[in-house]
Each structure stands twice: as structure tokens, then as C-alpha cells.
N, C-alpha and C. Protein backbone atom coordinates (compact mmCIF):
# COMPACT_ATOMS: atom_id res chain seq x y z
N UNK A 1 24.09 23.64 -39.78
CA UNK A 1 25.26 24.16 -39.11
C UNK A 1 26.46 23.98 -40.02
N UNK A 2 27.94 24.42 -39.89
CA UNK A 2 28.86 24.21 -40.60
C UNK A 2 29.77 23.57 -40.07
N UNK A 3 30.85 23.49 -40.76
CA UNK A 3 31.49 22.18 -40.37
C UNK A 3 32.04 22.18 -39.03
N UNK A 4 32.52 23.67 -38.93
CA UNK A 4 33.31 24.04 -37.42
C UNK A 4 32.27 23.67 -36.32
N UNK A 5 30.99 24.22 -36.47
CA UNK A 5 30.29 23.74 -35.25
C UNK A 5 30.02 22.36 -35.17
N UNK A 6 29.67 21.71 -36.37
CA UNK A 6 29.40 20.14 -36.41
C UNK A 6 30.32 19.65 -35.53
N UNK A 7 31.92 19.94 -35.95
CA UNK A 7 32.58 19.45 -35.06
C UNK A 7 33.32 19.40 -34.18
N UNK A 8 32.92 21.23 -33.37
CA UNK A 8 33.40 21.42 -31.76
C UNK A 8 32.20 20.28 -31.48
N UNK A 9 30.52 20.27 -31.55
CA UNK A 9 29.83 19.75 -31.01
C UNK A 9 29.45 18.07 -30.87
N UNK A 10 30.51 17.58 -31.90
CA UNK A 10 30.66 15.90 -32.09
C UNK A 10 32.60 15.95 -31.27
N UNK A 11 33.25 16.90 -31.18
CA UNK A 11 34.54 16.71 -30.20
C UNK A 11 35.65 15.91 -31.36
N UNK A 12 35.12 16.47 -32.25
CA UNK A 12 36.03 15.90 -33.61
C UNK A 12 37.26 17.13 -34.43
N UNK A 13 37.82 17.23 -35.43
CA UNK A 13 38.41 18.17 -35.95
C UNK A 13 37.89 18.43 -37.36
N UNK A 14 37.51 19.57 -37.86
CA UNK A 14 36.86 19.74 -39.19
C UNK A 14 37.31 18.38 -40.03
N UNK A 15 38.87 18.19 -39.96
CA UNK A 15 39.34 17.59 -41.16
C UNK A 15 38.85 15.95 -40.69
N UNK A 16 38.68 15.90 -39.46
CA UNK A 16 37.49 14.41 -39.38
C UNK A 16 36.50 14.26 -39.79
N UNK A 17 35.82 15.40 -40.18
CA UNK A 17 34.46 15.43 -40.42
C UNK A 17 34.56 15.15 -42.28
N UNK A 18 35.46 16.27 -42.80
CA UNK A 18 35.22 16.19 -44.04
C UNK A 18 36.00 14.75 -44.31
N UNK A 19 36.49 13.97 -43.95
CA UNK A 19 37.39 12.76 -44.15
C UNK A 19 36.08 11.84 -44.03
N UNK A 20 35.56 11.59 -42.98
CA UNK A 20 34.03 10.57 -42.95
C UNK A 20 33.18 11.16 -43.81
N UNK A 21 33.02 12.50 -44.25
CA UNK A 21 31.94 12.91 -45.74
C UNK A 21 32.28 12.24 -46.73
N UNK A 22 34.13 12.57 -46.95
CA UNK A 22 34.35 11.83 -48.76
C UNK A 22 33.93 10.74 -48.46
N UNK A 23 34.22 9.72 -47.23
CA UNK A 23 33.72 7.83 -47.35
C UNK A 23 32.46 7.79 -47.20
N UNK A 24 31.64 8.52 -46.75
CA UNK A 24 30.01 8.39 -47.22
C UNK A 24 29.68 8.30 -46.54
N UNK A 25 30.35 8.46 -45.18
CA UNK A 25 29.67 8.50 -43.82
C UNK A 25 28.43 9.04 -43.00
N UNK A 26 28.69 10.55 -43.85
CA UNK A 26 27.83 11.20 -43.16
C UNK A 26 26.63 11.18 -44.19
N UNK A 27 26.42 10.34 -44.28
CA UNK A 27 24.73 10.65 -45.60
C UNK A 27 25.24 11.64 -46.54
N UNK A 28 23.64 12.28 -46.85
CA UNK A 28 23.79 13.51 -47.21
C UNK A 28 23.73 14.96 -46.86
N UNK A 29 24.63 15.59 -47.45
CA UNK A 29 25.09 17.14 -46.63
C UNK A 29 24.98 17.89 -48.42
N UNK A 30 23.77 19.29 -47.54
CA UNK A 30 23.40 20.33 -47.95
C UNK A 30 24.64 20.59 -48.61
N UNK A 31 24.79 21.29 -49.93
CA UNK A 31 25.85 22.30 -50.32
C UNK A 31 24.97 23.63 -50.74
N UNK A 32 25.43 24.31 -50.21
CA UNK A 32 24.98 26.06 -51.05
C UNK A 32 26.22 26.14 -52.36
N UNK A 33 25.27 27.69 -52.75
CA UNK A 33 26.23 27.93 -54.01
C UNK A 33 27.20 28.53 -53.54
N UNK A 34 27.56 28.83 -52.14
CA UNK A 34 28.62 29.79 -51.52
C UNK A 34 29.77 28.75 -51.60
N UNK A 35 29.45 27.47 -51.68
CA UNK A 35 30.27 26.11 -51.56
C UNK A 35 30.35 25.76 -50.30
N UNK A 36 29.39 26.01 -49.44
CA UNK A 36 29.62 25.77 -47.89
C UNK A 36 28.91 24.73 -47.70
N UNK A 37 29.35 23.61 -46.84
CA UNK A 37 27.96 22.48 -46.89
C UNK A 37 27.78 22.60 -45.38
N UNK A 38 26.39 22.66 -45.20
CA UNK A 38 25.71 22.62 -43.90
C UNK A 38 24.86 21.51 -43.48
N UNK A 39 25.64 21.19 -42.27
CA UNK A 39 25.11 19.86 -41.74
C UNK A 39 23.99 19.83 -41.01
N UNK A 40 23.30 18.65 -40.71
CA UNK A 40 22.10 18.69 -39.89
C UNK A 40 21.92 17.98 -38.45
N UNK A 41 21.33 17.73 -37.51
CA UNK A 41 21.41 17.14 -37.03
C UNK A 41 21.53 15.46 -36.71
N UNK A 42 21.07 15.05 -38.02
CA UNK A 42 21.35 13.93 -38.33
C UNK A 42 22.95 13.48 -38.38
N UNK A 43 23.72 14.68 -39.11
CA UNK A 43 24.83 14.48 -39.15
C UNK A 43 25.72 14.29 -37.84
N UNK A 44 25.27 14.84 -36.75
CA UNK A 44 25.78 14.76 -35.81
C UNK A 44 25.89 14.03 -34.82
N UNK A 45 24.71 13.30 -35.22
CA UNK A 45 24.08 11.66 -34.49
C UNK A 45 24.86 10.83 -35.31
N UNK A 46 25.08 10.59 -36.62
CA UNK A 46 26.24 9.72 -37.24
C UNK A 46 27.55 10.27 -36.69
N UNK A 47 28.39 10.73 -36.58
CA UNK A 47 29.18 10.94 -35.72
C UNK A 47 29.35 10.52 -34.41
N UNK A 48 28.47 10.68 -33.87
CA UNK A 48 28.54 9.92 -32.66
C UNK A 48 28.33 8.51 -32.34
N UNK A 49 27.48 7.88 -33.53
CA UNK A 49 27.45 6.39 -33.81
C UNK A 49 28.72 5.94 -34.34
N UNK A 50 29.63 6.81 -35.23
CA UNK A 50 30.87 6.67 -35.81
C UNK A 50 31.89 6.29 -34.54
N UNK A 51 31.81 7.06 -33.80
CA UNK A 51 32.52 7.28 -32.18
C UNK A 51 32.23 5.98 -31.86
N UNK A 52 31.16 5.60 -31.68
CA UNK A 52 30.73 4.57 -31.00
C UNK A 52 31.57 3.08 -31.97
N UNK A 53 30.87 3.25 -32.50
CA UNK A 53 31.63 2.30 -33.51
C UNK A 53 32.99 1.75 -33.61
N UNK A 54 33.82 2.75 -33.11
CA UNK A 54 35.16 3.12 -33.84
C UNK A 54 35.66 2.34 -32.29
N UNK A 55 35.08 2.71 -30.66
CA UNK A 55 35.38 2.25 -29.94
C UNK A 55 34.84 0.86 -29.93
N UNK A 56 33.87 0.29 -30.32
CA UNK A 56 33.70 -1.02 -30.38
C UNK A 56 34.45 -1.80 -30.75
N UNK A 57 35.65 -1.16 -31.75
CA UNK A 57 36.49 -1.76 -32.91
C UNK A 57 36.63 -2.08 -34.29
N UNK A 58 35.50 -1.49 -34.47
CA UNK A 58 34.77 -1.59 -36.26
C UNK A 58 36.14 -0.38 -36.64
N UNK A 59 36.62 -1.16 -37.64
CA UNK A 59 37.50 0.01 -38.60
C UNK A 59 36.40 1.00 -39.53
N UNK A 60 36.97 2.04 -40.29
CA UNK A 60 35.84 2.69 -40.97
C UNK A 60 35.29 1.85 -41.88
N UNK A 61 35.93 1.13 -42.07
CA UNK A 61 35.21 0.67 -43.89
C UNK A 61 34.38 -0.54 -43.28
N UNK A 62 34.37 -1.12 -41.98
CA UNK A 62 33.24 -1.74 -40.95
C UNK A 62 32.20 -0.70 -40.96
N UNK A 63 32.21 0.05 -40.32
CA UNK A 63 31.41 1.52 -40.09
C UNK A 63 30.54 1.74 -41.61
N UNK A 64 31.61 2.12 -42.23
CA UNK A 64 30.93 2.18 -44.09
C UNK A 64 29.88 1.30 -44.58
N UNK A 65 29.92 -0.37 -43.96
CA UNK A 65 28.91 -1.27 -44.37
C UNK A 65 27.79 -1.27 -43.36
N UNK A 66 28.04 -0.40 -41.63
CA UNK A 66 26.67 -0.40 -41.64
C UNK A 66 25.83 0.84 -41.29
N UNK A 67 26.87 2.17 -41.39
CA UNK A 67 26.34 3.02 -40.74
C UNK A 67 24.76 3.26 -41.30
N UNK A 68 24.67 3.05 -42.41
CA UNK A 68 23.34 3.57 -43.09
C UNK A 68 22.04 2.23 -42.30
N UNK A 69 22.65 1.48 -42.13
CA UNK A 69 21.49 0.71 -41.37
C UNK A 69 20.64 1.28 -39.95
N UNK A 70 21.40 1.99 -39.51
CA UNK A 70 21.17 2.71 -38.00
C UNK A 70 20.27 3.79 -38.41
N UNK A 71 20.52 4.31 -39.59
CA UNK A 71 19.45 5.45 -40.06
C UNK A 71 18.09 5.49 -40.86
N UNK A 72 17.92 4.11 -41.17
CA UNK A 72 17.12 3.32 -42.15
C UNK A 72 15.73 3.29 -41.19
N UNK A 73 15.98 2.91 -39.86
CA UNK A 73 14.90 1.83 -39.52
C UNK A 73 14.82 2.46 -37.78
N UNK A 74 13.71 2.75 -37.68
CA UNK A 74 13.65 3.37 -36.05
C UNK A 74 14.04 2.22 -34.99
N UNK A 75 13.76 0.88 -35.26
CA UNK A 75 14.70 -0.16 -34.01
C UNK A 75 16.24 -0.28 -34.71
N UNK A 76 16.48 0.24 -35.41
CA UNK A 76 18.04 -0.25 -35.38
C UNK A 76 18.73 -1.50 -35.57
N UNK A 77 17.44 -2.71 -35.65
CA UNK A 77 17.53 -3.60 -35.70
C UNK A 77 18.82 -4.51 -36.29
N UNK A 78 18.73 -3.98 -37.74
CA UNK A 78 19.43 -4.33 -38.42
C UNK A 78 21.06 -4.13 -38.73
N UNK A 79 21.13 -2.90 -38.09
CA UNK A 79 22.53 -2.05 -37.70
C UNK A 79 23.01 -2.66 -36.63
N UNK A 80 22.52 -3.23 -36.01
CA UNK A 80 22.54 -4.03 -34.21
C UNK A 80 23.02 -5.41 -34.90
N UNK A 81 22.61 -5.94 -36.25
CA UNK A 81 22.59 -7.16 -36.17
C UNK A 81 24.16 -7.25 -36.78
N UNK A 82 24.41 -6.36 -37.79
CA UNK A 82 25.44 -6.65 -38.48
C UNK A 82 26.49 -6.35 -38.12
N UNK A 83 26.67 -5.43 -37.20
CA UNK A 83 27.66 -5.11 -35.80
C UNK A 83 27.87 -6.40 -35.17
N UNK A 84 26.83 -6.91 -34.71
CA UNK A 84 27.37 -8.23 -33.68
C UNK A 84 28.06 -9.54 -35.07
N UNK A 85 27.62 -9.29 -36.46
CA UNK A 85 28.14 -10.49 -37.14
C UNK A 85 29.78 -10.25 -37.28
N UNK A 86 30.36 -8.44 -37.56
CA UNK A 86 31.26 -7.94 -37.23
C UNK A 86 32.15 -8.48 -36.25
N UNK A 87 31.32 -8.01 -34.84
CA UNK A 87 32.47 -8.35 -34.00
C UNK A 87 32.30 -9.80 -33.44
N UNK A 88 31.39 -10.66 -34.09
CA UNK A 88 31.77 -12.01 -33.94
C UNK A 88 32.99 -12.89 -35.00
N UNK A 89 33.32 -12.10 -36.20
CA UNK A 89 34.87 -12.41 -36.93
C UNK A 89 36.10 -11.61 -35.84
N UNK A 90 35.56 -10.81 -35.25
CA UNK A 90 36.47 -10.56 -34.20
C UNK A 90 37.06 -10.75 -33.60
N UNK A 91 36.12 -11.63 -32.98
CA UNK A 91 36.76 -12.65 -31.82
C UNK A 91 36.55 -13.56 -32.19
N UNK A 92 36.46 -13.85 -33.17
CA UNK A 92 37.42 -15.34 -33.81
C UNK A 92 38.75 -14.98 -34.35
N UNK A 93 38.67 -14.29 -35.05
CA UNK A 93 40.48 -13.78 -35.00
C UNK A 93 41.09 -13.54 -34.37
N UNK A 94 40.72 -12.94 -33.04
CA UNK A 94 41.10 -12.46 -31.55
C UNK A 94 41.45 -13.96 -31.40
N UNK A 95 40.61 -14.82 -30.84
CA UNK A 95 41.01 -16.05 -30.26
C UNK A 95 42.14 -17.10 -31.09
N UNK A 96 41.97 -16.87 -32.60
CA UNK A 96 42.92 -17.78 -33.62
C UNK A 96 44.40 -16.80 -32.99
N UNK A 97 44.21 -15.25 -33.06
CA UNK A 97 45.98 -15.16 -32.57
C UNK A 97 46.48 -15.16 -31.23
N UNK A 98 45.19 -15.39 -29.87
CA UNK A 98 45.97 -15.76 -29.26
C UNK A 98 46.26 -17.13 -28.94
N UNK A 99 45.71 -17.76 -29.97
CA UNK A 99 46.07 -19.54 -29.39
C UNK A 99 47.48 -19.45 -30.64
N UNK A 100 47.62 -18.76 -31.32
CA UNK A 100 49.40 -18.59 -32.32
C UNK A 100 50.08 -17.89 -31.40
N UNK A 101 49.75 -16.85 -30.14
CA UNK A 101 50.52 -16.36 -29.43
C UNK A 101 50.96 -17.27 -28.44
N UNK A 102 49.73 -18.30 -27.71
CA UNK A 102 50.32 -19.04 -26.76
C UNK A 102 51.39 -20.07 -27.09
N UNK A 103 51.10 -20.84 -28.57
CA UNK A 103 52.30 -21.79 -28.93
C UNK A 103 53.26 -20.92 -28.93
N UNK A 104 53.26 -19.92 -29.31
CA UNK A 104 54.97 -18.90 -29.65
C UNK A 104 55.35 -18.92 -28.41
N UNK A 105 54.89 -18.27 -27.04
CA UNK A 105 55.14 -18.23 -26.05
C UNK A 105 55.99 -19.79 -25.42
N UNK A 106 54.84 -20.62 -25.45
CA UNK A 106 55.48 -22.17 -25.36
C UNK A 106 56.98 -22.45 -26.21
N UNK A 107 56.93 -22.03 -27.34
CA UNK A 107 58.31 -22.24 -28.07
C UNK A 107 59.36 -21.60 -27.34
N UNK A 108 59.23 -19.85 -26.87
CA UNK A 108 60.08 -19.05 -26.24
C UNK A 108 60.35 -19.52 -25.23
N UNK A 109 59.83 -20.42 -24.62
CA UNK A 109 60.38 -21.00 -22.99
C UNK A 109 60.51 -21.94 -23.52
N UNK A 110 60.40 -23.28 -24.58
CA UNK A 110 61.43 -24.16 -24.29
C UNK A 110 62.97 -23.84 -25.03
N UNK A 111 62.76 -23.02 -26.26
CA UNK A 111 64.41 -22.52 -26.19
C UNK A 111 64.85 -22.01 -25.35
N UNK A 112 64.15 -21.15 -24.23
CA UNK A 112 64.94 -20.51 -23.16
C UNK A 112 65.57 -21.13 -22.56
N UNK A 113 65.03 -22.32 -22.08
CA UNK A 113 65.19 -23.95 -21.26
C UNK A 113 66.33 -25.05 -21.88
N UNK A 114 66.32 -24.81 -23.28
CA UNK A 114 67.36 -25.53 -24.00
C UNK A 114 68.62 -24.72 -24.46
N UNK A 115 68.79 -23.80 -24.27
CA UNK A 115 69.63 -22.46 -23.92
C UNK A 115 70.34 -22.53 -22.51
N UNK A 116 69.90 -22.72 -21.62
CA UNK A 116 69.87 -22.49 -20.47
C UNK A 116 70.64 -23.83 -20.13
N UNK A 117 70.32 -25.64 -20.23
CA UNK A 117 70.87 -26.41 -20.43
C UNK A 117 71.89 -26.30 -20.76
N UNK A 118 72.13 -26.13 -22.10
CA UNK A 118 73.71 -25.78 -22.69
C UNK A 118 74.55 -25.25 -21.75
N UNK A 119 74.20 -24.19 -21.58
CA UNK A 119 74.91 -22.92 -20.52
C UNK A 119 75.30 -23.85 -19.30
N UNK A 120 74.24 -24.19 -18.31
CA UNK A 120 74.81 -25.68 -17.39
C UNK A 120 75.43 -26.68 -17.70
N UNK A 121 75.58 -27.43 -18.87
CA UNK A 121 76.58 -28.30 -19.41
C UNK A 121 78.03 -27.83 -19.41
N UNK A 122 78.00 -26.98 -20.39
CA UNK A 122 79.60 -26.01 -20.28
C UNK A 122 79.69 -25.25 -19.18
N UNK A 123 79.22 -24.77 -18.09
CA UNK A 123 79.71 -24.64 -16.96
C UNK A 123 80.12 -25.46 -15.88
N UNK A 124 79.35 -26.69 -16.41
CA UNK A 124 79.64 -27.76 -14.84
C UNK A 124 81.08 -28.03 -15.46
């Protein structure tokens, strides 16, 4: 198929498609000598693992280290595994900024509080 149908049928915009080709996303794609490259169905199942991906929270260049694992191996095994090692730095970074968000928070209410003092001193 070509790129337009690849990607009314993945709900993407051509220039998404050819943007995940240059990063190596999509495997490999047919070129003719017309210069047209025609995709396969494979291509269109990476795309939708891309989708998937992308909502999990994997940035592309996450995506880049494992999309080819998902296509390698009929359990997936291994694409499954390195996803969860992924989003287990995740949420450890997730959890390291919100325990830096909760002290900030704690700081913002006791200056609010020592602000607020002042303000009652020079008013009484």
C-alpha cells in the first residue's frame, strides 16, 4: 500500500509515517524505481504498536530500542520484557519528583505561614 493509505488506515498523517521510517521504525519498506515506497502489513501493525507505546509513555527513541523485539519473536516475550524495564525507570523518576514536589509544596506553606505571621505582627 502507499503511504496515504498506510496512514488514513493507522489514523496517522503521511508526514508521521515518513518521520517513524527515517528513525527506523517501520522496518523495512519496499521502494520501486517510481520512488514510491510501499508498505506492508507489517508496517501497519508497527504503527499501531508505536500508538501503543507512545500511550504507555515510551518516548520514540524508547520505542526505537524495542520496537524490533515485538517483530522478532511470535510471544513477544522479549518486547514485553524491556517495556516493563522501561517503565519501571519510570516510576522511579515519577516517584523521585514527586517526593521533590512534596518537600517544595511543604516549603510553599511554611513561607506562606511565615509571611502570614509577619503580616499579623505589623497589624496587631
Amino acid at each position: 500500500m502507499l503511504i496515504g493509505e498506510l496512514a488514513r488506515r493507522a489514523g496517522v498523517t503521511p508526514r508521521t509515517v515518513r518521520h517513524y521510517q527515517q528513525l527506523g521504525l517501520l522496518g523495512n519498506v519496499e521502494q520501486q524505481g517510481n520512488g514510491f515506497h510501499y508498505y506492508t502489513e507489517d508496517s501497519l501493525k508497527r504503527l499501531y504498536k508505536i500508538d501503543m507505546l507512545k500511550k504507555l509513555g515510551l518516548s520514540l527513541e524508547e520505542i526505537q530500542s524495542v520496537i524490533d523485539l515485538y517483530f522478532k519473536e511470535p510471544t513477544m516475550i522479549k518486547g514485553k520484557q524491556k517495556v516493563l524495564e522501561i517503565l519501571a525507570k519510570h516510576l522511579e523518576e515519577t516517584d523521585k519528583k514527586m517526593e521533590a514536589l512534596a518537600q517544595f509544596r511543604e516549603e510553599i506553606v511554611a513561607s506562606m505561614a511565615r509571611i502570614q505571621l509577619m503580616i499579623d505582627e505589623i497589624s496587631s
